[in-house]
C-alpha atoms as a PDB file:
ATOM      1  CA  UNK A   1     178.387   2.308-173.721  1.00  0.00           C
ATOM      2  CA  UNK A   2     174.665   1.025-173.598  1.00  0.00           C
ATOM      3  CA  UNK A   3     175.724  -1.682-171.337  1.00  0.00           C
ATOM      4  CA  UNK A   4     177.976   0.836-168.835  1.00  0.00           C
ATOM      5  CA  UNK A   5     174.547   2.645-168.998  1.00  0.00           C
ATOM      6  CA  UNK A   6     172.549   0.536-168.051  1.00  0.00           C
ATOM      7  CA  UNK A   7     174.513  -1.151-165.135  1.00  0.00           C
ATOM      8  CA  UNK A   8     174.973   2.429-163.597  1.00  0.00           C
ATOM      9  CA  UNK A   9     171.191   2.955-163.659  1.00  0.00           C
ATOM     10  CA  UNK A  10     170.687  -0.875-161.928  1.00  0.00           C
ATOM     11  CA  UNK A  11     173.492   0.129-159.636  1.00  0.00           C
ATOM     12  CA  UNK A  12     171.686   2.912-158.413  1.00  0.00           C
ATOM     13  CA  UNK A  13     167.717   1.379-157.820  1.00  0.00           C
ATOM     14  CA  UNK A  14     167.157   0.230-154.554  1.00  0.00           C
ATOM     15  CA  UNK A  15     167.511  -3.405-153.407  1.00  0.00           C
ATOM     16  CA  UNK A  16     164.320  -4.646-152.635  1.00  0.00           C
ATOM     17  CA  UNK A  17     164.854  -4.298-148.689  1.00  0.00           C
ATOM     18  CA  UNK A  18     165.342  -0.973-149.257  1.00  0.00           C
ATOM     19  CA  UNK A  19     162.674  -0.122-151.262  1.00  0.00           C
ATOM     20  CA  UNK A  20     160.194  -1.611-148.080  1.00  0.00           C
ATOM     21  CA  UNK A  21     162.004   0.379-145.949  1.00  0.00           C
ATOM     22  CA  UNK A  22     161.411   3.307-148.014  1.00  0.00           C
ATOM     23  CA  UNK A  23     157.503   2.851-147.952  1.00  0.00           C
ATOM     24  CA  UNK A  24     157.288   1.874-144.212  1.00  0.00           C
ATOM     25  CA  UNK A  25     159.084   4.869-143.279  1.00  0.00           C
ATOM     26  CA  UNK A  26     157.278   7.027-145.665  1.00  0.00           C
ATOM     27  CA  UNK A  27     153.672   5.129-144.595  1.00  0.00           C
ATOM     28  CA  UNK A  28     155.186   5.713-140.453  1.00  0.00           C
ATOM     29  CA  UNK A  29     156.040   9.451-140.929  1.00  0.00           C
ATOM     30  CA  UNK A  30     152.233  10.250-142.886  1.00  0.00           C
ATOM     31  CA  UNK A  31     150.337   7.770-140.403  1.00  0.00           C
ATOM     32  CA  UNK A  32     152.109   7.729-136.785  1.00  0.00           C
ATOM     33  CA  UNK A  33     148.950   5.057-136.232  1.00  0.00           C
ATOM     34  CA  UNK A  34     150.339   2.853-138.370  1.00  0.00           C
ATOM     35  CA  UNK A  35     152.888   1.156-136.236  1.00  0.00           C
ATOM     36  CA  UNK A  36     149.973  -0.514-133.712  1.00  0.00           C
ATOM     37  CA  UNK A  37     148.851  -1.939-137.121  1.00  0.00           C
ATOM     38  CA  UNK A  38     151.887  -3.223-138.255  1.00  0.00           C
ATOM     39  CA  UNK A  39     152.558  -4.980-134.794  1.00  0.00           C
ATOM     40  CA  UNK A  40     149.147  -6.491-134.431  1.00  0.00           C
ATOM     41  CA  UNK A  41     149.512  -8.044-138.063  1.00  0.00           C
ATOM     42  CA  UNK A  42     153.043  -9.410-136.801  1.00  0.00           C
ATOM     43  CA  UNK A  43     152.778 -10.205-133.562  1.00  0.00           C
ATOM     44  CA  UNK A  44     149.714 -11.555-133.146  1.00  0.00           C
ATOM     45  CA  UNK A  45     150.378 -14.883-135.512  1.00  0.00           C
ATOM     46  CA  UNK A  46     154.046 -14.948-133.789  1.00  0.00           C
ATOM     47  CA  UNK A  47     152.382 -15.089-130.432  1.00  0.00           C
ATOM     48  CA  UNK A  48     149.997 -17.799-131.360  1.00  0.00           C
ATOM     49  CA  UNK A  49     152.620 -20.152-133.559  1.00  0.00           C
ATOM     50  CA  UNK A  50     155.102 -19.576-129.498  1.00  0.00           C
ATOM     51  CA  UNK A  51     151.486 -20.651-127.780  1.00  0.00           C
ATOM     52  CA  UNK A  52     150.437 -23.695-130.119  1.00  0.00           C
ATOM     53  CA  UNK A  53     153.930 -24.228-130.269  1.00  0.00           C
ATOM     54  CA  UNK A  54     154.261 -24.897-125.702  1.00  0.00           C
ATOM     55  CA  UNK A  55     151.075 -25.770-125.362  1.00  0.00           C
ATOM     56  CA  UNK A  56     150.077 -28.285-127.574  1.00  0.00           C
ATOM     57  CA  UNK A  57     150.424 -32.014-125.738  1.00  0.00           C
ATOM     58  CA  UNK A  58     153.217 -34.732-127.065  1.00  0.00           C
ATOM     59  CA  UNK A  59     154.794 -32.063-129.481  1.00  0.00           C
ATOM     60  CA  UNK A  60     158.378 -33.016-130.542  1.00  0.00           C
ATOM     61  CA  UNK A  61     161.037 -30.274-131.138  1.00  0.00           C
ATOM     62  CA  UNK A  62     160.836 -30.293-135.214  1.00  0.00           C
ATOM     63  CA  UNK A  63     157.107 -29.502-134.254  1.00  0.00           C
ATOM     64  CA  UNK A  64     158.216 -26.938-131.931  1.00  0.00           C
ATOM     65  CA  UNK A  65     159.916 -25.142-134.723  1.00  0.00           C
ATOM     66  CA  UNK A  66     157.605 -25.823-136.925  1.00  0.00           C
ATOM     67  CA  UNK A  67     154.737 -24.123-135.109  1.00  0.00           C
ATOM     68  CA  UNK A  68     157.136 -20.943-134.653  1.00  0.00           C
ATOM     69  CA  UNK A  69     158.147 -20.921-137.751  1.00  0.00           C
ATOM     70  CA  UNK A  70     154.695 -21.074-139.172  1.00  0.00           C
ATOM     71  CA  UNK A  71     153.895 -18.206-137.318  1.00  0.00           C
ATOM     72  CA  UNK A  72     156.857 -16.296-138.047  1.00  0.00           C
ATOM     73  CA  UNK A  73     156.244 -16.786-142.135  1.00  0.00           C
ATOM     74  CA  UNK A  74     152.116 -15.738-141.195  1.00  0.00           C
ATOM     75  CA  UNK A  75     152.871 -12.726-139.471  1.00  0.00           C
ATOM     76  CA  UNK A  76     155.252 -11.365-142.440  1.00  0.00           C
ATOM     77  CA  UNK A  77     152.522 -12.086-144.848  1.00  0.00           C
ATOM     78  CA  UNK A  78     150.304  -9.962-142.749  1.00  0.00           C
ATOM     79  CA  UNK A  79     152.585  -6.955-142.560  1.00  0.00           C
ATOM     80  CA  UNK A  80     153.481  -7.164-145.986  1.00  0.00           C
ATOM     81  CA  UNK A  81     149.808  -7.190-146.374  1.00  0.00           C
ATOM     82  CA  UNK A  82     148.726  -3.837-143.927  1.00  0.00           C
ATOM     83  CA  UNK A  83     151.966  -2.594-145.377  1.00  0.00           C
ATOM     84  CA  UNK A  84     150.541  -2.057-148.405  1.00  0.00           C
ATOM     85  CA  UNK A  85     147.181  -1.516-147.864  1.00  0.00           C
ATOM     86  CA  UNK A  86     148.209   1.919-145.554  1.00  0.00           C
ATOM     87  CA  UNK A  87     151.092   2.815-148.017  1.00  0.00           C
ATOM     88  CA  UNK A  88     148.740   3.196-150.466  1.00  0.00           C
ATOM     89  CA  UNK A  89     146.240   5.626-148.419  1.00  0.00           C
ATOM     90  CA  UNK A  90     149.667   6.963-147.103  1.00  0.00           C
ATOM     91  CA  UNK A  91     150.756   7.631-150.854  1.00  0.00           C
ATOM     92  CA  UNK A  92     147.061   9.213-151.645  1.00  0.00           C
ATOM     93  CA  UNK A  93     147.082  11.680-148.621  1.00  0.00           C
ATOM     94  CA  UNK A  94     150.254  13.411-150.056  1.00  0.00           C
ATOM     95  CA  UNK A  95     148.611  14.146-153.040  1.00  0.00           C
ATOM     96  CA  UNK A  96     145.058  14.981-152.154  1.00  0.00           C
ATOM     97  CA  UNK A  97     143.363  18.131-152.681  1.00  0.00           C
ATOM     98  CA  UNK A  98     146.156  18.508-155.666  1.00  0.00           C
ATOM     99  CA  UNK A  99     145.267  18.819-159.108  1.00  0.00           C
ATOM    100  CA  UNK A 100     145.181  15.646-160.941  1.00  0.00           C
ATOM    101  CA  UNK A 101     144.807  13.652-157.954  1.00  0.00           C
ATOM    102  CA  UNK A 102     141.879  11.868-159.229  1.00  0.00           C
ATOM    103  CA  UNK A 103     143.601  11.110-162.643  1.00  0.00           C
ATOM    104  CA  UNK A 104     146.157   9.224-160.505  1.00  0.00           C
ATOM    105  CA  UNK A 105     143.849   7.371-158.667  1.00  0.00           C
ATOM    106  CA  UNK A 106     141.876   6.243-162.041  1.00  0.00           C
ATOM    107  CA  UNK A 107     144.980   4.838-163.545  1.00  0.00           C
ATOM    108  CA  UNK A 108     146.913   3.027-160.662  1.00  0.00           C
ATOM    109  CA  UNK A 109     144.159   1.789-158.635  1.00  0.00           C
ATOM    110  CA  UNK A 110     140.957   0.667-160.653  1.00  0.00           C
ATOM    111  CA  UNK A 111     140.535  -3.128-161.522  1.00  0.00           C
ATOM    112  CA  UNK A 112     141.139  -4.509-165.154  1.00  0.00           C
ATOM    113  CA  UNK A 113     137.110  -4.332-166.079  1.00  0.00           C
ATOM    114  CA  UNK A 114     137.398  -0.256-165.729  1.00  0.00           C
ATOM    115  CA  UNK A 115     138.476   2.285-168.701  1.00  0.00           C
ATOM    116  CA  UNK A 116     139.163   5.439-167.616  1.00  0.00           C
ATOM    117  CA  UNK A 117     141.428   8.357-168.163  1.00  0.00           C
ATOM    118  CA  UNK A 118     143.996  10.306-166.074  1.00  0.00           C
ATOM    119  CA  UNK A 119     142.561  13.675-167.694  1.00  0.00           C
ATOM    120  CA  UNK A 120     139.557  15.235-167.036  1.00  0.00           C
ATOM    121  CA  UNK A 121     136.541  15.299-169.121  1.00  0.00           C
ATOM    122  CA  UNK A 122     135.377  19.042-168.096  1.00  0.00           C
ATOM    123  CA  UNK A 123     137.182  21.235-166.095  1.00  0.00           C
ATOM    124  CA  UNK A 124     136.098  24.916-163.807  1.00  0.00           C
ATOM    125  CA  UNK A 125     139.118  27.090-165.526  1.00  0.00           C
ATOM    126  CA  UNK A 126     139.335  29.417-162.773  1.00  0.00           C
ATOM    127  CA  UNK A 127     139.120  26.916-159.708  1.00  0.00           C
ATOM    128  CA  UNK A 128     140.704  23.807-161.421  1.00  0.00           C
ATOM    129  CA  UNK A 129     137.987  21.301-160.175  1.00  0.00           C
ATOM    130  CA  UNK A 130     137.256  18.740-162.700  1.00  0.00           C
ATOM    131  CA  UNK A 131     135.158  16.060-163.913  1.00  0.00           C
ATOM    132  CA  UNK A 132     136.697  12.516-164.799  1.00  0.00           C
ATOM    133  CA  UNK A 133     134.801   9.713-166.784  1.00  0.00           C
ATOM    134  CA  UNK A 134     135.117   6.105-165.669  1.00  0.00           C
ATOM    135  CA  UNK A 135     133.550   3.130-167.624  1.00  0.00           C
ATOM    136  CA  UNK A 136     132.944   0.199-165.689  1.00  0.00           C
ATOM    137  CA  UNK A 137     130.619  -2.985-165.038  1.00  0.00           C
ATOM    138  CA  UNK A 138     127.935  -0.331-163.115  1.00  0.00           C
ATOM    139  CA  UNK A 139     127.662   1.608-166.217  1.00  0.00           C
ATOM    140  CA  UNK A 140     129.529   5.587-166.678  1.00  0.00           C
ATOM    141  CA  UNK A 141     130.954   6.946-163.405  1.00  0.00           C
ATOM    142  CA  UNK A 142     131.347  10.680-163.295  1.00  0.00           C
ATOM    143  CA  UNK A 143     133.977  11.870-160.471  1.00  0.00           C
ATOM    144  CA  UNK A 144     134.353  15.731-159.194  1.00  0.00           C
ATOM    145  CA  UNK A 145     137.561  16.719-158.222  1.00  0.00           C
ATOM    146  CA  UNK A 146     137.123  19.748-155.830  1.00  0.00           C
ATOM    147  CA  UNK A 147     134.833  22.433-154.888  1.00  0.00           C
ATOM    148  CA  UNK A 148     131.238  20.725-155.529  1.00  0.00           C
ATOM    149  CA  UNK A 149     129.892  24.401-155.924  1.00  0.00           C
ATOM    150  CA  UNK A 150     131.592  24.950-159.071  1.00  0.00           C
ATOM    151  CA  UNK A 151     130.783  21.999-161.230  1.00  0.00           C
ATOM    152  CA  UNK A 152     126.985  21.907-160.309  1.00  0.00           C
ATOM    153  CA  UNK A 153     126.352  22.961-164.004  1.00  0.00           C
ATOM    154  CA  UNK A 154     129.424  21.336-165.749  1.00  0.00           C
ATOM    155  CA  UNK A 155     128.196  18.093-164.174  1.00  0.00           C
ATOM    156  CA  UNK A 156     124.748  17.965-165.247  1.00  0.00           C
ATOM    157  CA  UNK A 157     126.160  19.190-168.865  1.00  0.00           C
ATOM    158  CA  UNK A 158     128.334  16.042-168.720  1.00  0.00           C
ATOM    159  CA  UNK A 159     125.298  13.834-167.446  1.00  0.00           C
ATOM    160  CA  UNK A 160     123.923  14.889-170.471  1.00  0.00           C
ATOM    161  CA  UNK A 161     126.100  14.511-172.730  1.00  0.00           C
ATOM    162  CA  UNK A 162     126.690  10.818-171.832  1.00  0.00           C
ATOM    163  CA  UNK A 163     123.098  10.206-171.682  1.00  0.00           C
ATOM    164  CA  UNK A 164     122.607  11.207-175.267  1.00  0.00           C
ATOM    165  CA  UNK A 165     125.503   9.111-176.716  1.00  0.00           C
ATOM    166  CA  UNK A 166     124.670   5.952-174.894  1.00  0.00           C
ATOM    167  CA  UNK A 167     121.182   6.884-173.457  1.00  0.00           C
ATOM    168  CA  UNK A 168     120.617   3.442-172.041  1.00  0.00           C
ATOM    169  CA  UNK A 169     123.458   3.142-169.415  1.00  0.00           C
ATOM    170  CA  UNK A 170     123.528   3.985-165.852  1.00  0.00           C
ATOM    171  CA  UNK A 171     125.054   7.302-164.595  1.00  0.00           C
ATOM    172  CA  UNK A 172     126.775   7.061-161.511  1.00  0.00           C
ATOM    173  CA  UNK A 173     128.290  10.062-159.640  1.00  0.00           C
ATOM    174  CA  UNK A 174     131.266  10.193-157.192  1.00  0.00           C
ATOM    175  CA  UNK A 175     132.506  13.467-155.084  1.00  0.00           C
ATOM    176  CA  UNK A 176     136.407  13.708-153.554  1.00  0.00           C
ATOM    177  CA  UNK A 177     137.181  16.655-151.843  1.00  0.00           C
ATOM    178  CA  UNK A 178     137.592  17.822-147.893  1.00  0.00           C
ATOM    179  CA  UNK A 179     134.180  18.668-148.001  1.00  0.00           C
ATOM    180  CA  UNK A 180     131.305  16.975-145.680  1.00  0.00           C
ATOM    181  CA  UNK A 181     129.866  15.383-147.767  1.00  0.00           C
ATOM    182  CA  UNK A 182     132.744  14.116-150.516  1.00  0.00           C
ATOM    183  CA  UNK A 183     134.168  11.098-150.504  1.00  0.00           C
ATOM    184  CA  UNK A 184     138.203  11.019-149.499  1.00  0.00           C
ATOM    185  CA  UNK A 185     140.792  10.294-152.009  1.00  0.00           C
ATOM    186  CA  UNK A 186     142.015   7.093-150.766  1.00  0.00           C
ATOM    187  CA  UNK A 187     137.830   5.670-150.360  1.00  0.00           C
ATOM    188  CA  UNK A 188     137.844   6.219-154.349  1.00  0.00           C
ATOM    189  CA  UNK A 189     138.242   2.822-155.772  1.00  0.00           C
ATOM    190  CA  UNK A 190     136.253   0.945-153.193  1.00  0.00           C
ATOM    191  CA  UNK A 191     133.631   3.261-153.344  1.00  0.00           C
ATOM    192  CA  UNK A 192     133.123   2.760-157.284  1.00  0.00           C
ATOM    193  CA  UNK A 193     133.008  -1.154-157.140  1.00  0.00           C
ATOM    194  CA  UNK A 194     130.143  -1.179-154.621  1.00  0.00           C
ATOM    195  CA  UNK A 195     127.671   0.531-157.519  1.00  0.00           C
ATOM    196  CA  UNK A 196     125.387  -2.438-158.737  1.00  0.00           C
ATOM    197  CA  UNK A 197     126.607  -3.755-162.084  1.00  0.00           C
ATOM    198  CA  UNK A 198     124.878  -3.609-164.848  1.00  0.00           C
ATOM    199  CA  UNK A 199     127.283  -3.833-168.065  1.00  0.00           C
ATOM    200  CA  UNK A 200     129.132  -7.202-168.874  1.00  0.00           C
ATOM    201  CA  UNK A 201     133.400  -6.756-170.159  1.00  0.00           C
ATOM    202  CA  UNK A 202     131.725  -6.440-173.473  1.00  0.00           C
ATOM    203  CA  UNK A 203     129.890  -3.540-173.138  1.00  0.00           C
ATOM    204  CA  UNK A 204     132.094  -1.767-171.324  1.00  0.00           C
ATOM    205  CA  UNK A 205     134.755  -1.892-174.039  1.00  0.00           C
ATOM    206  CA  UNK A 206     131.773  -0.679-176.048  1.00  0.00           C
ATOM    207  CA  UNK A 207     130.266   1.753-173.774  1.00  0.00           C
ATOM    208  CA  UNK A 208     134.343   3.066-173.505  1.00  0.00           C
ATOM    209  CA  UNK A 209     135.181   2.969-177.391  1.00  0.00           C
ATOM    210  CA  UNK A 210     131.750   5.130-178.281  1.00  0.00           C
ATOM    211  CA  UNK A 211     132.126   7.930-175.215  1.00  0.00           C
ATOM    212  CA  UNK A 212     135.697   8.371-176.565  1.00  0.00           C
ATOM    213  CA  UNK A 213     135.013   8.751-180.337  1.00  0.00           C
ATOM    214  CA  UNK A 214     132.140  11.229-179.870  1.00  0.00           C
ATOM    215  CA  UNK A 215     133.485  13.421-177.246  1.00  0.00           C
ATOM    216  CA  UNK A 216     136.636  15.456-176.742  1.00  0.00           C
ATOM    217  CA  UNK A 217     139.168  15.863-174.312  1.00  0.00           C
ATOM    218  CA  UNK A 218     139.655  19.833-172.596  1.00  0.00           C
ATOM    219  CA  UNK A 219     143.501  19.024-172.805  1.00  0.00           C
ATOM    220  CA  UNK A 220     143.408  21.592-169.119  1.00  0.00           C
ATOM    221  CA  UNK A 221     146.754  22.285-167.522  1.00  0.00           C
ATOM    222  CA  UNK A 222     145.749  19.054-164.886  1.00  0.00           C
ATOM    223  CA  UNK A 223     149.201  17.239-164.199  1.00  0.00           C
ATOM    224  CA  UNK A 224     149.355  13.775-165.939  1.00  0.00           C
ATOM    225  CA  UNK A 225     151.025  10.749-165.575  1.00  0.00           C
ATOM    226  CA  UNK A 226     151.325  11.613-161.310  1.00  0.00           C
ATOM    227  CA  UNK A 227     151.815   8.493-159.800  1.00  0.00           C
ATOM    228  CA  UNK A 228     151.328   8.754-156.205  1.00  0.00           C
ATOM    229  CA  UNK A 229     152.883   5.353-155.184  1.00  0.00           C
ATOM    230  CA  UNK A 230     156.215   7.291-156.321  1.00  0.00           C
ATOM    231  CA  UNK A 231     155.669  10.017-154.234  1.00  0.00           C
ATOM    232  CA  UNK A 232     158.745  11.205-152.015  1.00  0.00           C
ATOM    233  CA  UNK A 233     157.705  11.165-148.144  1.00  0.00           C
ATOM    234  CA  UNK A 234     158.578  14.893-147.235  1.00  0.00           C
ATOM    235  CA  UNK A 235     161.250  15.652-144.558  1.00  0.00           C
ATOM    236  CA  UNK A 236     160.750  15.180-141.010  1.00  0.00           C
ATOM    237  CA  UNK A 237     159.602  18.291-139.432  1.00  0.00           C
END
């Protein structure tokens, strides 16, 4: 029975091919730009594999092929590339402005040297905007999720906090939202590794282990575990 099981559920997963056509479809339909993108990183190493390929003096026809087929294999490395690059901000824009979004973006998209958590550390109860702790090389990284108005004072409680438990590392703050001056959801990772570091891996697991012993978790109704590279693309309209 296990085994009938468990070739029914490989039966019905998506070949690979499948799966890619999936996410470019889903990555077309949320970002209509995407296609130029997708044809510049293909065509533009085909092209110039045809070119080197005619135009190059005392070529043979193996290096004929060669020179096409180089450019053939480049250009599907490149689209694989952009592919997933704007699948991933594709993924992000169908969840932003949700609650929890942030928590998702924590978990699938940091590097290795980050800790972090998909729940919040302090959360508005009528409004749902949070606050999410990251520890990472540049020291604690607070993120608000959501109106900036309404965790003015939760933030500079949480500022606090991690100030007195480990009162010689840096504070760094992040804002995502659809406000002016907040950062978008997909801008999130990149805009975390370009804080100056100032913690080694060491530290950081320290740094991590202490901020999670001595504080508590609000446990808010925040969805967890939403994974945003799983997302369905929603029907045409």
């Amino acid at each position: 029975m296990a085994r009938s099981k468990t070739s029914e559920t490989t039966a019905k997963e998506p070949g690979r091919l499948k799966q890619m056509y999936q996410v470019f479809t889903m990555t077309r339909r949320e970002d209509p730009t995407s296609i130029g993108w997708f044809a510049l990183a293909f065509g533009v190493p085909v092209i110039a594999g045809v070119l080197l390929a005619l135009l190059l003096p005392n070529q043979s026809i193996f290096g004929v092929v060669l020179w096409i087929v180089a450019g053939v294999m480049l250009g599907v490395l490149l689209f694989l590339i952009v592919l997933g690059r704007l699948a991933e901000r594709a993924a992000y824009s169908q969840i932003a402005g949700q609650p929890g979004a942030v928590g998702a973006v924590l978990k699938n998209s940091l590097r290795r040297t980050w800790r972090s958590s998909e729940m919040p550390v302090a959360v508005h109860g009528k409004s749902q905007s949070a606050i999410y702790r990251a520890v990472g090389t540049p020291g604690v990284v607070l993120i608000t999720e959501g109106h900036a108005s309404n965790l003015t004072r939760l933030l500079e409680e949480e500022k606090r906090k991690v100030h007195r438990i480990v009162p010689n590392v840096a504070i760094n703050t992040v804002a995502v939202g659809d406000e002016k001056a907040q950062l978008t959801l997909h801008k999130l990772p990149r805009a975390m590794n370009k804080f100056k570091k100032t913690l080694n891996r060491n530290e950081v697991l320290a740094v991590s282990n202490r901020l999670d012993s001595l504080t508590q978790n609000p446990a808010a109704a925040i969805p967890k575990g939403m994974d945003p590279m799983r997302a369905r693309a929603g029907r045409p309209r």
